[in-house]
Each structure stands twice: as structure tokens, then as C-alpha cells.
Protein backbone atom coordinates (compact mmCIF):
# COMPACT_ATOMS: atom_id res chain seq x y z
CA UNK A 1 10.25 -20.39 -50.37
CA UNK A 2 8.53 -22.30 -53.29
CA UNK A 3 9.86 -25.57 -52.03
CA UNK A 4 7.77 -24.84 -48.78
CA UNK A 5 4.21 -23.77 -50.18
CA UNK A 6 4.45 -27.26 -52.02
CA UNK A 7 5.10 -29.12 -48.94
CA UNK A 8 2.47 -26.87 -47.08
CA UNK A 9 0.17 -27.42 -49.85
CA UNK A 10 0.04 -31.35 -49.77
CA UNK A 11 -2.39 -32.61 -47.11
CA UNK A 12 -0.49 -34.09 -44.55
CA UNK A 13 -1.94 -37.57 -43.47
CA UNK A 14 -1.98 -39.10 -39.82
CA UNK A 15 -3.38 -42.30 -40.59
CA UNK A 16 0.43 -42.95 -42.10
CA UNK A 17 2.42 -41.79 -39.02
CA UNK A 18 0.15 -44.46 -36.46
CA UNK A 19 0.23 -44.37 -32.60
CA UNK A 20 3.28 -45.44 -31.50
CA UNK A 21 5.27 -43.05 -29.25
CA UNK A 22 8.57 -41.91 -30.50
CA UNK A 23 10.17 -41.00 -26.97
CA UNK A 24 11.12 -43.55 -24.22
CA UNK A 25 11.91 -43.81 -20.67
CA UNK A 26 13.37 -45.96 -18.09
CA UNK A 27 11.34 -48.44 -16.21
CA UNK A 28 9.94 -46.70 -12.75
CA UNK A 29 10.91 -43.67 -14.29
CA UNK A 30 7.56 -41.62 -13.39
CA UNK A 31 7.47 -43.75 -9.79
CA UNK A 32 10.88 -42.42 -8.78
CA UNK A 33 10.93 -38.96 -10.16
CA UNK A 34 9.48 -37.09 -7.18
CA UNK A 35 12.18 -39.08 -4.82
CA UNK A 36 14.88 -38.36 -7.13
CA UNK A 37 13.99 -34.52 -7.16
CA UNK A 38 13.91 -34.31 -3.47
CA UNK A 39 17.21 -36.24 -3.13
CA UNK A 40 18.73 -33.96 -5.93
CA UNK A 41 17.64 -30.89 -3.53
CA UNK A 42 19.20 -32.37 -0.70
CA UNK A 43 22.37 -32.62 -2.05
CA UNK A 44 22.55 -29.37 -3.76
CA UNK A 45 21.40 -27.50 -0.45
CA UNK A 46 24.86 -29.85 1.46
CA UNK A 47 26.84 -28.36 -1.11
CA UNK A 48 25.80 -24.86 -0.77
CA UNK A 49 26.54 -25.66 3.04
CA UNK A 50 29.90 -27.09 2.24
CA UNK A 51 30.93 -24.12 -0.26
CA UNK A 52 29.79 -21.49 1.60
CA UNK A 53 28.80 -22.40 5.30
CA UNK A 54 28.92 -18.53 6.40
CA UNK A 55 25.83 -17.98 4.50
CA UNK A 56 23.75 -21.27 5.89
CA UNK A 57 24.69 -19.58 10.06
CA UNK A 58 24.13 -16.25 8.79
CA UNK A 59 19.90 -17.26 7.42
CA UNK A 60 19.46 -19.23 10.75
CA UNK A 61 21.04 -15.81 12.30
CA UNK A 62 18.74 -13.37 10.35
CA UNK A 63 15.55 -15.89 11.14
CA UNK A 64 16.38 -15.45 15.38
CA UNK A 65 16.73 -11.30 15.11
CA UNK A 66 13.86 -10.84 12.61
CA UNK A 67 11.26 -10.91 15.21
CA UNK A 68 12.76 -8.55 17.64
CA UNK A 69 13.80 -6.00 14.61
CA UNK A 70 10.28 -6.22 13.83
CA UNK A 71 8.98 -5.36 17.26
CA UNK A 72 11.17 -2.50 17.34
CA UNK A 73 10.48 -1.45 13.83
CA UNK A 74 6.84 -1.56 15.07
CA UNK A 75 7.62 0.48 18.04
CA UNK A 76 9.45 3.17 16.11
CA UNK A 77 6.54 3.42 13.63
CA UNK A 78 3.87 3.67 16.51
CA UNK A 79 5.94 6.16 18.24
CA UNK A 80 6.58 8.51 15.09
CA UNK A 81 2.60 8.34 14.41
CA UNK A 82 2.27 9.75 17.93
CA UNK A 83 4.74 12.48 16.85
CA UNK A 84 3.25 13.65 14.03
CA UNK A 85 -0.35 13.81 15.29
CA UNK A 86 0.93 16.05 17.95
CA UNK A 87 2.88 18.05 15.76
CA UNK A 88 -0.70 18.40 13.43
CA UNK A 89 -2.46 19.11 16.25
CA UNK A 90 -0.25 21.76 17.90
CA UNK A 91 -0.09 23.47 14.12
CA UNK A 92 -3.70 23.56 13.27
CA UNK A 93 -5.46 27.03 13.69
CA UNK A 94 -6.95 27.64 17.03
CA UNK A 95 -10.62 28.06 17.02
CA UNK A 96 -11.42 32.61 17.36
CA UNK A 97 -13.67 32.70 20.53
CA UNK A 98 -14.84 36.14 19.60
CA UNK A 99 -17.51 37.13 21.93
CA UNK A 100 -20.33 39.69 20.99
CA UNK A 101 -19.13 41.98 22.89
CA UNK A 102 -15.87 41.87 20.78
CA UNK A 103 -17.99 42.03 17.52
CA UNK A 104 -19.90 44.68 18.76
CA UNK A 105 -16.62 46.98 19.81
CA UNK A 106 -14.88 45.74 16.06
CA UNK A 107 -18.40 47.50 14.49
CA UNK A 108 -18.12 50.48 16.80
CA UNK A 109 -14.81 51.15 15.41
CA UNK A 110 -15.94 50.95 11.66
CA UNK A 111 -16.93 54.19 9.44
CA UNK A 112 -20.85 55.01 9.39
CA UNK A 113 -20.80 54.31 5.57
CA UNK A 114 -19.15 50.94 6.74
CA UNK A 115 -21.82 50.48 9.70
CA UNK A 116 -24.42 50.84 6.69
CA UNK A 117 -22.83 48.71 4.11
CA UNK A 118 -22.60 45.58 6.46
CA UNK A 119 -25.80 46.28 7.43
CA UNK A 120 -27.33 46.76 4.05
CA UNK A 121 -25.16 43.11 3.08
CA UNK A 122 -25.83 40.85 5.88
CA UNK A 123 -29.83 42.29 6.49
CA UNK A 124 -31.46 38.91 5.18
CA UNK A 125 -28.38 36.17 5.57
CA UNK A 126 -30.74 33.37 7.03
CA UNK A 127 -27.11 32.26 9.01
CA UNK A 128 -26.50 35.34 10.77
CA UNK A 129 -30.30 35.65 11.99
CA UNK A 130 -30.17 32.36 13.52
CA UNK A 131 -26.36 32.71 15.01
CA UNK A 132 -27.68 36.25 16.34
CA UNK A 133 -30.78 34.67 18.00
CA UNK A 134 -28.88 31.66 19.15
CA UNK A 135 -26.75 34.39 21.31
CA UNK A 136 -29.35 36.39 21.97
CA UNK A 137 -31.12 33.53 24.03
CA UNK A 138 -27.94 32.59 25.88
């Protein structure tokens, strides 16, 4: 550890060390390389072909049945939205058509004391004024 903060410690000079590049390659190196990568590719993908040639018929397969499984898939998911909306509309409540006339038989039926309690309640609800003139005028 001591031998290290020394060597740390000393100022480390560039002007001794110069330009020159310690690493070398081959003449056309840089030129070639993309060619040679693509080549290198090309013969990797003939052995893959040559190991396992099941696997290079089976991709091309896959690529001529994946646009017909997804027009089917498309289908089936079109066709199951159409279910459930029906089955969401057929469960939602049902909207209570009461007429006044019902109303007026369902307070008929009710205790005095109840008669005057509802009446006492509802007297200035702003909501059932205008709902009770609304069917008044029709």
C-alpha cells in the first residue's frame, strides 16, 4: 500500500512517453473490416443451415402462417369484444319507468305520519319541484 501512494504521489509526465502509437494493424485493415464482417456472417448463418437445417424451413414456415394467425387472432379478439359488450349490456340495470300514477298509488299506501314526513322532507327540494312541473305540463 505504501509502495503505491509513492508512485501515485510522483507527477507522472507525458512529455516522456511521446506520440507514437503502441498498437498496430494490418495494411487495409479498416478498408476491409466491414466486408470481412459481412462475409464472417455469411458463413456462420451456412453453418447454422448445415447443422441444423430443420430450424432454417421451420422460420421461413413460421414467416408464411404468421399473417393468417394474425388475422384470425384479430378476428377472435373482435369477436370476444362483441361478446362482452353484450353480456354488459344485457347485465346493466334496466332504467324504472315509474309513472305518476305508480308514485301516487306507492304514497297512497304509506302511513299518514309517513304521508307527512315525506312531505315535510321533500317540501323545498328545488329537483322534485321542477321534475313535478316537468310532468305536470306533459
Amino acid at each position: 500500500m505504501l509502495t503505491i501512494n509513492k508512485a501515485m504521489s510522483k507527477e507522472f509526465e507525458f512529455d516522456k512517453i511521446g506520440k507514437r502509437m503502441p498498437y498496430t494493424t494490418p495494411n487495409g485493415f479498416f478498408e476491409h473490416l466491414e466486408d470481412n464482417i459481412w462475409e464472417k456472417i455469411k458463413d456462420d448463418s451456412k453453418k447454422q443451415e448445415e447443422i441444423h437445417p430443420a430450424i432454417t424451413t421451420e422460420k421461413h414456415f413460421v414467416r408464411q402462417l404468421s399473417k393468417p394467425r394474425i388475422l384470425v387472432r384479430s378476428i377472435i379478439a373482435v369477436a370476444a369484444s362483441i361478446v362482452i359488450a353484450f353480456v354488459v349490456r344485457a347485465n346493466l340495470p334496466k332504467p324504472n319507468n315509474a309513472s305518476i300514477g305508480d308514485v301516487d298509488r306507492a304514497f297512497s299506501q304509506l302511513t299518514t305520519d309517513d304521508q307527512t314526513y315525506l312531505l315535510d322532507v321533500y317540501q323545498d327540494d328545488i329537483f322534485i319541484d321542477e321534475t313535478t312541473d316537468q310532468a305536470f305540463q306533459e
